[in-house]
Protein backbone atom coordinates (compact mmCIF):
# COMPACT_ATOMS: atom_id res chain seq x y z
CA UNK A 1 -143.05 33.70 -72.95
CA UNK A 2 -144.48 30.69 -74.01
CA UNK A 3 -145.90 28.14 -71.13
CA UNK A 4 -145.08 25.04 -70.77
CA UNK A 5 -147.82 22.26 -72.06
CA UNK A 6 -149.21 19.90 -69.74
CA UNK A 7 -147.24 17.11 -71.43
CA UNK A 8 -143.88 18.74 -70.88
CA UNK A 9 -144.73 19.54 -67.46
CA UNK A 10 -145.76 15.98 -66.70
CA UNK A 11 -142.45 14.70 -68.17
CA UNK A 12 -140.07 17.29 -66.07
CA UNK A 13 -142.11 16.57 -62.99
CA UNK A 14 -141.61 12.40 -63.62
CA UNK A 15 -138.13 12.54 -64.15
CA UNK A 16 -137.00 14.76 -61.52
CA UNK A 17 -139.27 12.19 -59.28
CA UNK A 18 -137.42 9.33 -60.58
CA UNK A 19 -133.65 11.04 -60.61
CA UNK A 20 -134.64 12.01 -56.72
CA UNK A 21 -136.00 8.70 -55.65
CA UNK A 22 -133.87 6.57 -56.95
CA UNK A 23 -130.87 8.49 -56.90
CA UNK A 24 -129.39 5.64 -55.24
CA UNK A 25 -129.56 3.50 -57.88
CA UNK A 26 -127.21 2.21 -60.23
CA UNK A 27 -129.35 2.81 -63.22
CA UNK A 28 -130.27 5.96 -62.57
CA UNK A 29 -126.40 7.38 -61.58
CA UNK A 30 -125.25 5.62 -65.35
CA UNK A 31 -127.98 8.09 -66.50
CA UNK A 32 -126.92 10.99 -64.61
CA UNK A 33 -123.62 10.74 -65.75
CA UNK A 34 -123.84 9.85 -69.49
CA UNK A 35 -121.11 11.76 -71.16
CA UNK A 36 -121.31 15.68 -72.65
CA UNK A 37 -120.25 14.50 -75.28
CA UNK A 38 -117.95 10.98 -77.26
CA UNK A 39 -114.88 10.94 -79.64
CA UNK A 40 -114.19 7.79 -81.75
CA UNK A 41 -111.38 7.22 -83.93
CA UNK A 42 -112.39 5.98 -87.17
CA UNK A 43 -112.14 2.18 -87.87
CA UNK A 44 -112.20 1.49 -84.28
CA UNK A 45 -115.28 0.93 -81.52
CA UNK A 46 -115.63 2.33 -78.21
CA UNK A 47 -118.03 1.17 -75.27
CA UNK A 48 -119.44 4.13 -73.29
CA UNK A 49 -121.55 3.27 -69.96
CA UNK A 50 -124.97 3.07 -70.17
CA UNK A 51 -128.04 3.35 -68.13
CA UNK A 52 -131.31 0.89 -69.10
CA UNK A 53 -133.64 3.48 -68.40
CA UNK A 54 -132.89 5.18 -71.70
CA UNK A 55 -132.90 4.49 -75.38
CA UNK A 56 -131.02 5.90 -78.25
CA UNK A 57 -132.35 7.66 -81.00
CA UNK A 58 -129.88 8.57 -83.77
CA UNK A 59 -129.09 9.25 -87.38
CA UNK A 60 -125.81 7.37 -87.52
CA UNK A 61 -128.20 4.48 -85.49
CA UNK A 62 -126.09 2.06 -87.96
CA UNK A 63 -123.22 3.05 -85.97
CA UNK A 64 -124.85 2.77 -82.32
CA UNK A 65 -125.85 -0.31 -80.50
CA UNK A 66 -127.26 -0.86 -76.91
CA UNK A 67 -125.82 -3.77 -75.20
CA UNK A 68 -126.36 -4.66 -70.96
CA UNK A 69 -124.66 -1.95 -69.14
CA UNK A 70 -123.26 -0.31 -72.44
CA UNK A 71 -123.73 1.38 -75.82
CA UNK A 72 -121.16 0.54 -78.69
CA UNK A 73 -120.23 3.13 -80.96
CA UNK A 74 -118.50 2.12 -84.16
CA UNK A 75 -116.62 5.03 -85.75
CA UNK A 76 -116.71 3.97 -89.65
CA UNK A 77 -115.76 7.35 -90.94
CA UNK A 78 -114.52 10.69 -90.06
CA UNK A 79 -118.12 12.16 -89.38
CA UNK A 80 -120.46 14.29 -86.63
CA UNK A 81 -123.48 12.77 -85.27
CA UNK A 82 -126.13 13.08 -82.35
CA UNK A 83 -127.36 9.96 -79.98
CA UNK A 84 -130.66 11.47 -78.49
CA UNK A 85 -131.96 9.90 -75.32
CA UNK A 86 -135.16 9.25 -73.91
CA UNK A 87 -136.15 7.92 -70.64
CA UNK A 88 -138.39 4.83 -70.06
CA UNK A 89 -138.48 5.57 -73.93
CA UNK A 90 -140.46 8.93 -74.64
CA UNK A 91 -139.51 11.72 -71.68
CA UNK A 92 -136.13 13.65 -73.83
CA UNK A 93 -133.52 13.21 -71.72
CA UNK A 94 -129.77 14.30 -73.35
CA UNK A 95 -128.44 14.53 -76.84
CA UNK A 96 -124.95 13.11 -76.89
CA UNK A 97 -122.53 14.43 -79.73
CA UNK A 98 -120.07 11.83 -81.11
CA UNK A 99 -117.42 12.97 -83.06
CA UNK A 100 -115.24 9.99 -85.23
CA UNK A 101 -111.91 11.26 -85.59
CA UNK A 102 -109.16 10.26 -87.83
CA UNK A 103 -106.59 7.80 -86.31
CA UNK A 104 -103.44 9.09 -85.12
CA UNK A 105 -100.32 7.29 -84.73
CA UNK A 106 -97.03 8.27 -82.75
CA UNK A 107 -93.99 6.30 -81.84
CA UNK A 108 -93.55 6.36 -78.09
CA UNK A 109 -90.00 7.53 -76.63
CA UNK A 110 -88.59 6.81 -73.00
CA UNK A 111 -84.84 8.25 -74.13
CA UNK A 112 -83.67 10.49 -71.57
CA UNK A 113 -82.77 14.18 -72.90
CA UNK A 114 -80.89 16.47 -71.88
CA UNK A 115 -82.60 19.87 -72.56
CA UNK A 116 -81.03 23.43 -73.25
CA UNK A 117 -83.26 26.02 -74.06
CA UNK A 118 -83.26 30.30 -74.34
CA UNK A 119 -85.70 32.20 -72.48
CA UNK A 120 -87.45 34.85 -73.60
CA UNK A 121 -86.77 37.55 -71.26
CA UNK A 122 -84.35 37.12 -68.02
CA UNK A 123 -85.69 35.25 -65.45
CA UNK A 124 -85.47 36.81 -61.57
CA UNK A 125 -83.97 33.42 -59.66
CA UNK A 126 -83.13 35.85 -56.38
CA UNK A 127 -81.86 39.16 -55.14
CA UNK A 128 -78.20 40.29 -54.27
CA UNK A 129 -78.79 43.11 -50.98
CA UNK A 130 -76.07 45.81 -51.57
CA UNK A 131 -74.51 47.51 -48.30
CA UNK A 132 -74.50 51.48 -49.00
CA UNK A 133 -72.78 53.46 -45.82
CA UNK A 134 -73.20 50.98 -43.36
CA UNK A 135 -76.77 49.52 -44.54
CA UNK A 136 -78.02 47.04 -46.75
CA UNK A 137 -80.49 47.95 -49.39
CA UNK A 138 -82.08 45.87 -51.43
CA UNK A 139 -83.73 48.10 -54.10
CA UNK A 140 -85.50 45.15 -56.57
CA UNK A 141 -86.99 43.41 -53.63
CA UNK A 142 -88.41 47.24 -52.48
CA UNK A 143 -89.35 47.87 -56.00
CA UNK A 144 -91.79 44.96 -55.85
CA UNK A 145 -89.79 42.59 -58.25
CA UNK A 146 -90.68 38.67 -57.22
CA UNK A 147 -88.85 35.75 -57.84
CA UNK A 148 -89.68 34.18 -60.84
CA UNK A 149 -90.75 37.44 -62.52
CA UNK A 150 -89.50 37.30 -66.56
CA UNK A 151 -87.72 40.68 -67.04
CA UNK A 152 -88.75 41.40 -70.72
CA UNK A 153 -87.65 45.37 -71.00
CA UNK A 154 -85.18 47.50 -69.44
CA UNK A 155 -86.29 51.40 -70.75
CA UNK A 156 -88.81 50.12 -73.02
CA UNK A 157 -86.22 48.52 -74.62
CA UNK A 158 -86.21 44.47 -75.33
CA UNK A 159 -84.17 42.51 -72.95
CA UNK A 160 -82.35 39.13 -74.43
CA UNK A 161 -79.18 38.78 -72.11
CA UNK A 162 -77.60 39.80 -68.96
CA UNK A 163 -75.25 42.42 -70.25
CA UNK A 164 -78.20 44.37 -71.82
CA UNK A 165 -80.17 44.31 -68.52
CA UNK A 166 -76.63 45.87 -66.65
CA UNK A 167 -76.14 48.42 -69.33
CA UNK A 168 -79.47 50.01 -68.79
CA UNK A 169 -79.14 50.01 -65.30
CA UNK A 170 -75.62 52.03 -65.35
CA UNK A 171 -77.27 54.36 -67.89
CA UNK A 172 -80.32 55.07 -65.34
CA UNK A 173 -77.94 55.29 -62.45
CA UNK A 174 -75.42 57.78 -64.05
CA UNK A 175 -78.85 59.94 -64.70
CA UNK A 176 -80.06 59.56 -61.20
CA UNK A 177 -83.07 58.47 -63.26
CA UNK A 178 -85.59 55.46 -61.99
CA UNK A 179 -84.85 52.07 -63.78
CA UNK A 180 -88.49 51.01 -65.22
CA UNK A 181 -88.85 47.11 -66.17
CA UNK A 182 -91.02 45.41 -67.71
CA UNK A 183 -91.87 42.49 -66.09
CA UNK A 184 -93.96 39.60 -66.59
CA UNK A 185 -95.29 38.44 -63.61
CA UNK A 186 -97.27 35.41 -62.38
CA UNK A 187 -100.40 37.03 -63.62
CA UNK A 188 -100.22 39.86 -65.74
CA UNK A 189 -97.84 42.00 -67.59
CA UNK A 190 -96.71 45.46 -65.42
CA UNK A 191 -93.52 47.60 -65.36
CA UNK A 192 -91.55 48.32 -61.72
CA UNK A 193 -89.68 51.35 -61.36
CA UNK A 194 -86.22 50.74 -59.31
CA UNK A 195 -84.01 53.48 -58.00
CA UNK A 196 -80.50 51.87 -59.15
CA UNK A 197 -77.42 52.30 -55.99
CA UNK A 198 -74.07 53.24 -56.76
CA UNK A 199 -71.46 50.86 -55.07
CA UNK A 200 -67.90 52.36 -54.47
CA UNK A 201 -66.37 49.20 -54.13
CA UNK A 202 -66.80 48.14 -57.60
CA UNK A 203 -67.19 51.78 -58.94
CA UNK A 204 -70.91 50.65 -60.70
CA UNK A 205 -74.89 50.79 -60.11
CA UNK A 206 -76.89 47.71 -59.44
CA UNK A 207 -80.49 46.59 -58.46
CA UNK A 208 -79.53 44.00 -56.45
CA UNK A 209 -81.32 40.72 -58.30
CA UNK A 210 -79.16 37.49 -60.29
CA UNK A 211 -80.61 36.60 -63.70
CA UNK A 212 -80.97 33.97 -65.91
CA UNK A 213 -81.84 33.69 -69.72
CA UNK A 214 -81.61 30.02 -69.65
CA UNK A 215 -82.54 26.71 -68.66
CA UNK A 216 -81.31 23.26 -68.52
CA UNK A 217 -82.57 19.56 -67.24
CA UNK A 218 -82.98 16.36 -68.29
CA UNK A 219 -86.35 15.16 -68.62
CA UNK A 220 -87.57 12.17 -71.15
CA UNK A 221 -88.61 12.33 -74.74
CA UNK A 222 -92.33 11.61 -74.90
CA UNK A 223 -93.27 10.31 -78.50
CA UNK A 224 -92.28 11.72 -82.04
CA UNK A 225 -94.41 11.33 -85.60
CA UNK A 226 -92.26 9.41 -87.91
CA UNK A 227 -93.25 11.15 -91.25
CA UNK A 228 -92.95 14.96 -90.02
CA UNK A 229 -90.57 14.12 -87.11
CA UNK A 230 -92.58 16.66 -84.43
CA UNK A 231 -91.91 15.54 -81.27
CA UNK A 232 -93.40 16.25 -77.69
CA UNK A 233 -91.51 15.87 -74.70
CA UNK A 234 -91.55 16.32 -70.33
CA UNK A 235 -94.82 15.86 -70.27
CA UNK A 236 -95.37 19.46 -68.29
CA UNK A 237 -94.19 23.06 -69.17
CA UNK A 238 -90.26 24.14 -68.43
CA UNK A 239 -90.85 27.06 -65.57
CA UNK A 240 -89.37 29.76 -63.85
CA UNK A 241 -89.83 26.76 -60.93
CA UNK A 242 -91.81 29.56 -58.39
CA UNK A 243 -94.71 30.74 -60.52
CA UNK A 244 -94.74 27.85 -62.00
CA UNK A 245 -95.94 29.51 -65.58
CA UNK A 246 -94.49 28.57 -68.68
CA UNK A 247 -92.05 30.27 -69.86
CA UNK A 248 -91.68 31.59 -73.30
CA UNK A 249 -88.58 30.24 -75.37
CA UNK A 250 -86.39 31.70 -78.25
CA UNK A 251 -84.78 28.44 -78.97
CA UNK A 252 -83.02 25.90 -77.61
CA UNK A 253 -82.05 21.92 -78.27
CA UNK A 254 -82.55 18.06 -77.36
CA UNK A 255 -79.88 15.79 -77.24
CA UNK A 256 -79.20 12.19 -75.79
CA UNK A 257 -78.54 11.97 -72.25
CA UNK A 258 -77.02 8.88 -70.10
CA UNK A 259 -78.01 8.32 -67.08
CA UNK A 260 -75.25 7.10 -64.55
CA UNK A 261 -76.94 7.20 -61.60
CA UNK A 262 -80.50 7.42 -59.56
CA UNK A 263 -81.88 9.05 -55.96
CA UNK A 264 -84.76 6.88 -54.83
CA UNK A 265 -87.65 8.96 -53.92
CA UNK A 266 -89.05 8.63 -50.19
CA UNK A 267 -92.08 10.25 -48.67
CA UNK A 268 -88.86 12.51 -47.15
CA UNK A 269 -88.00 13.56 -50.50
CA UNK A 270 -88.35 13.42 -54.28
CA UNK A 271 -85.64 11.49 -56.04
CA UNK A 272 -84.41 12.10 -59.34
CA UNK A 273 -82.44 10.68 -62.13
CA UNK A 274 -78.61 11.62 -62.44
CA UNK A 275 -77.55 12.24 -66.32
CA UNK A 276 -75.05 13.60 -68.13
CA UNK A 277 -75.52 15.28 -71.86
CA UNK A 278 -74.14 12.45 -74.59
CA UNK A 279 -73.87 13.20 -78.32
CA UNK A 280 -76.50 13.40 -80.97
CA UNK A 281 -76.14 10.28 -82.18
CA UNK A 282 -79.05 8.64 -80.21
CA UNK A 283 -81.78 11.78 -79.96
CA UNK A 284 -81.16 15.47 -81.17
CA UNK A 285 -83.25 18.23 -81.91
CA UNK A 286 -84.38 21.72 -81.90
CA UNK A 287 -86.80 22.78 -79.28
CA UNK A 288 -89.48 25.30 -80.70
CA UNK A 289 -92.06 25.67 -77.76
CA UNK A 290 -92.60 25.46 -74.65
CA UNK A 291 -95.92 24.79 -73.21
CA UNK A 292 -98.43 23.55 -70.65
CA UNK A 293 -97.69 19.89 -71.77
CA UNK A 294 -93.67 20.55 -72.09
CA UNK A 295 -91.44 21.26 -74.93
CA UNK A 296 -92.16 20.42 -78.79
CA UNK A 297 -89.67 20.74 -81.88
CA UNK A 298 -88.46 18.76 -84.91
CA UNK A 299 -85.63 15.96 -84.52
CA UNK A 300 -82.56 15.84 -86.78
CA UNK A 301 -83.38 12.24 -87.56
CA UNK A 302 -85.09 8.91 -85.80
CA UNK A 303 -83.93 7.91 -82.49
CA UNK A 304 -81.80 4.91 -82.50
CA UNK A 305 -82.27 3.33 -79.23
CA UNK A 306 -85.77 2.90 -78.31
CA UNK A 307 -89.59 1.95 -79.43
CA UNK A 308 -89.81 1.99 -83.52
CA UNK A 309 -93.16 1.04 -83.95
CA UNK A 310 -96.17 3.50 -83.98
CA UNK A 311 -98.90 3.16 -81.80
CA UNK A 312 -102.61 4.03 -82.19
CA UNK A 313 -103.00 7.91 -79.64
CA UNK A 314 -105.89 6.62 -77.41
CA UNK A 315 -108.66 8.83 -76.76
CA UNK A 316 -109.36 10.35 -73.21
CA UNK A 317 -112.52 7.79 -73.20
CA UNK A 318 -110.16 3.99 -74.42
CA UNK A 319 -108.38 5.06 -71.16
CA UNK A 320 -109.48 2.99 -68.47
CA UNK A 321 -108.32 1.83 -65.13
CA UNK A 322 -106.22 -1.48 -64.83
CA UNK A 323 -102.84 -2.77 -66.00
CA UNK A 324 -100.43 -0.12 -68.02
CA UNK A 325 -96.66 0.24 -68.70
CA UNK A 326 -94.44 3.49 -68.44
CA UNK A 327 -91.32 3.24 -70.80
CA UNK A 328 -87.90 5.22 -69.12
CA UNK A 329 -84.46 4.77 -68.64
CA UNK A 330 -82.52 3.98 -65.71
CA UNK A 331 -78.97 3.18 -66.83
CA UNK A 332 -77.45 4.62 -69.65
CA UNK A 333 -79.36 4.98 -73.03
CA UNK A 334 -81.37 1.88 -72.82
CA UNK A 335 -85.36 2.26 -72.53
CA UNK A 336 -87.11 -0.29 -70.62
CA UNK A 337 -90.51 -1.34 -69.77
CA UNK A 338 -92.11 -1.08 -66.61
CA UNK A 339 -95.80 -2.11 -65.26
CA UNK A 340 -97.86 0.29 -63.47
CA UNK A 341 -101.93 0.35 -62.91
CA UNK A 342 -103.77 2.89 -63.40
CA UNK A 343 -106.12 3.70 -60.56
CA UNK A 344 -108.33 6.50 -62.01
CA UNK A 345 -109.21 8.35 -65.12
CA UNK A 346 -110.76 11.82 -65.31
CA UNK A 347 -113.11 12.38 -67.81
CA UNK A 348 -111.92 15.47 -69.80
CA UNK A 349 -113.51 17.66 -72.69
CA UNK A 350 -110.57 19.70 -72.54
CA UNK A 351 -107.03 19.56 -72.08
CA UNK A 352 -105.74 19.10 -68.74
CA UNK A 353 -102.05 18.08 -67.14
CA UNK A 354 -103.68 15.63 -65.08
CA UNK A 355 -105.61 12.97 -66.70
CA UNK A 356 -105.16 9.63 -65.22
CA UNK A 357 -103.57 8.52 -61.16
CA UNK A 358 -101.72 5.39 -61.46
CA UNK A 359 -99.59 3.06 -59.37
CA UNK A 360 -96.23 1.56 -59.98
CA UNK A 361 -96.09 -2.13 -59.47
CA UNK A 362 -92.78 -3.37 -60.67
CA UNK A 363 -90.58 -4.74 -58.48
CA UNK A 364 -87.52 -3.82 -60.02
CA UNK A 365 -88.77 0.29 -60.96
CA UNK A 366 -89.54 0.10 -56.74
CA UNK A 367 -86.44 -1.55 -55.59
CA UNK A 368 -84.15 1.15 -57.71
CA UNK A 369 -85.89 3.96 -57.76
CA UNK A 370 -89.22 3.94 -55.49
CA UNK A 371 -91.67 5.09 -57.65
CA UNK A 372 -91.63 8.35 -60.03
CA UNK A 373 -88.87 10.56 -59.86
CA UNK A 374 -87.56 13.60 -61.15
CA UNK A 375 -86.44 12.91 -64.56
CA UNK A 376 -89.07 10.74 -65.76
CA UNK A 377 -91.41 13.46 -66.67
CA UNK A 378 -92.67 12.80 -69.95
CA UNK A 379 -92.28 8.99 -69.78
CA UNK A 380 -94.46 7.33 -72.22
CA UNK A 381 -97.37 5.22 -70.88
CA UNK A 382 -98.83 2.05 -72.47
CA UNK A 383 -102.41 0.12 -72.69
CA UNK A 384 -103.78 -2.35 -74.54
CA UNK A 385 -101.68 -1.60 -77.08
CA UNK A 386 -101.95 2.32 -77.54
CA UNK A 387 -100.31 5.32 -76.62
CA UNK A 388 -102.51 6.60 -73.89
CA UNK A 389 -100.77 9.43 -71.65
CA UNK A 390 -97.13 10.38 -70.28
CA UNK A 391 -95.92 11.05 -67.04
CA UNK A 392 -96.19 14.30 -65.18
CA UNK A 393 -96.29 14.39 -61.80
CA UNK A 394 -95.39 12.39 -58.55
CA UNK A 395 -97.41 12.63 -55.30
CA UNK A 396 -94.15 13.77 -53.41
CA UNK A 397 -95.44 11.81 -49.86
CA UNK A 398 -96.05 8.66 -52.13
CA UNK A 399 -93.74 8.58 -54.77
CA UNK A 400 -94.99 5.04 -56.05
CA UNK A 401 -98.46 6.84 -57.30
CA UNK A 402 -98.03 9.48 -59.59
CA UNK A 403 -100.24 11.41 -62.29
CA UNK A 404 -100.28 11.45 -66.24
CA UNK A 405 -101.58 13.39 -69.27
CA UNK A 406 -103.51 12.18 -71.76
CA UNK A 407 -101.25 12.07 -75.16
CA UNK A 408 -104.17 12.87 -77.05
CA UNK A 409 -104.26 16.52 -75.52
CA UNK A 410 -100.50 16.51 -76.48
CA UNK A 411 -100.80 15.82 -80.20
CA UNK A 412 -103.78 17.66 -80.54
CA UNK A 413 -101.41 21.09 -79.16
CA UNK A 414 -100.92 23.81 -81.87
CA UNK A 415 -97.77 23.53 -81.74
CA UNK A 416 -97.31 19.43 -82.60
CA UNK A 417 -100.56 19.16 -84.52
């Protein structure tokens, strides 16, 4: 192995001395924490903090400039390009990859939905203890079945509804043969083996669990593309609610929903928004995946309540803290505007459910419902301008600070994109 030259050594040795000594700085944390790497849409400029200890060296320098505090990156074209560093002006420091991306515009939502969709598999939402001679058994729970386990085969044999999973269990029972599932669990895919029990009283064999191939909610409609009318919606995945994994989906549908009433959230409690399914008219469409940032799918046609106009998709780095708005329903169909401030941004090189802590400041979103509630998942939020994140969580012992995506990460999703 080749030795470092004197040179090099010189250069390591002076700027670990100057990172250690003057680590309290403000220069020198700016140049600690330059970014891995920048993304730009084209047409547009971004300012990325900057230490004055280093200069810039790059090929796209036409595109670069160093102001106090700051380097401005203009994004003229879809391109790749490197900003190398120095420090003091000739010790390498960090090469910085920018990459200018092509605009993308969405039109935000805020409708409220209601949400039906088909699970893949039968989801375990408890167990049902049988009483055999005296004693209750309880022969899924022994078999090692969990709640929120996604029963996928019965036999080695698909499982897409209720009736299918009973059938195999009176055919194992009536050959005093184990029942094996297959079962996706919170971690991995493994099969359980249950012993089925006969029940005189209803003259049939059972494993003692309830079942569901379904769920249902009402959530809010995110943001939709006008031209190919994908949309993205909830903001987080649909679960089994104990795993908290998504679940896979088969199908399912979007349609309007009213709301006609709203729980205020406490630090006692979450609240949540009270809807009922309406008809098409306003939002419908076809759910066609579930995922880590919620539901996707294709609308039948435009909302007709609602923003019309699209918006520039900021990128994780034009998100800043300060003011913001959050667009939801509280009454019926109608989509309102609401201020909130964003506290904190995380930076993020890849995708993430929580990408921003913010505040809610209106009075009237505080005095009716307290903060985030259940329901508002997926809410569109606003700044300067551009579509910058939804809504995904709510601290449950504050539920006027809550946490949101960046939308970015949800167009850029296989399944939108």
């Amino acid at each position: 192995m080749k030795r470092p030259g004197r040179k090099t050594r010189m250069a390591g040795a002076l700027g670990a001395a100057i990172v250690v000594t003057g680590g309290f700085l403000q220069p020198v944390r700016k140049m600690v924490n330059i970014p891995r790497t920048v993304m730009v849409p084209s047409g547009q400029r971004i300012s990325v903090p900057w230490s004055g200890l280093l200069t810039v060296e790059s090929r796209g320098a036409k595109a670069v400039s160093i102001q106090p505090g700051v380097v401005r990156i203009h994004g003229t074209v879809p391109a790749h390009f490197v900003i190398r560093t120095k420090l003091l002006g000739w010790i390498p420091w960090r090469a910085v990859p920018v990459e200018v991306t092509r605009p993308l515009y969405e039109v935000p939502g805020g409708q409220s939905i209601g949400v039906v969709v088909k699970t893949k598999g039968l989801v375990v939402q408890g167990y049902a203890p049988l009483t055999v001679n005296g004693r209750q058994v309880d022969p899924a729970k022994d078999a090692g079945i969990d709640r929120g386990d996604v029963i996928i085969e019965a036999n080695h044999r698909l499982i897409t509804s209720s009736r299918a999973l009973q059938e195999a269990v009176q055919e194992s029972g009536s050959h005093h043969k184990l029942l094996t599932l297959g079962v996706q669990g919170s971690r991995r895919f493994h099969f359980r083996y249950v012993k089925p029990v006969f029940s005189p009283a209803q003259h049939a064999w059972h494993v003692g669990i309830l079942v569901e191939n379904g769920a249902s909610g009402v959530g809010t409609l995110s943001f939709y593309n006008p031209k190919t009318m994908k949309f993205a919606a909830l903001g987080h995945s649909i679960t089994d609610g104990l795993t908290h994994i998504p679940v896979a989906v088969t199908g399912g549908r979007i349609t309007g929903a009213r709301i006609v009433g709203i729980v205020a959230g406490s630090a006692n409690g979450p609240g949540q928004k009270i809807g009922v399914l309406s008809d098409g008219r306003n939002v419908e469409g076809e759910v066609i995946h579930n995922g880590v940032f919620g539901i996707t799918g294709r609308l039948a046609h435009k909302p007709l309540k609602g923003p019309r106009k699209p918006l520039p998709v900021a990128l994780p780095d034009q998100v800043h803290p300060g003011p913001a708005h959050i667009v939801t329903v509280l009454q019926g169909q109608k989509t309102q505007l609401f201020s909130i401030r964003i506290l904190k941004t995380y930076l993020q090189w890849h995708a993430h459910t929580k990408g921003l802590l913010f505040q809610v400041d209106d009075p009237t979103l505080l005095r009716r419902t307290g903060g985030i509630i259940q329901g508002m998942s997926g809410s569109p939020i606003i700044q300067d301008g551009r579509l910058v994140g939804t809504v995904t969580h709510v601290l449950l012992s504050r539920p006027s600070l809550g946490y949101g995506c960046y939308a970015y990460w949800m167009v850029k999703q296989k399944s939108f994109s």
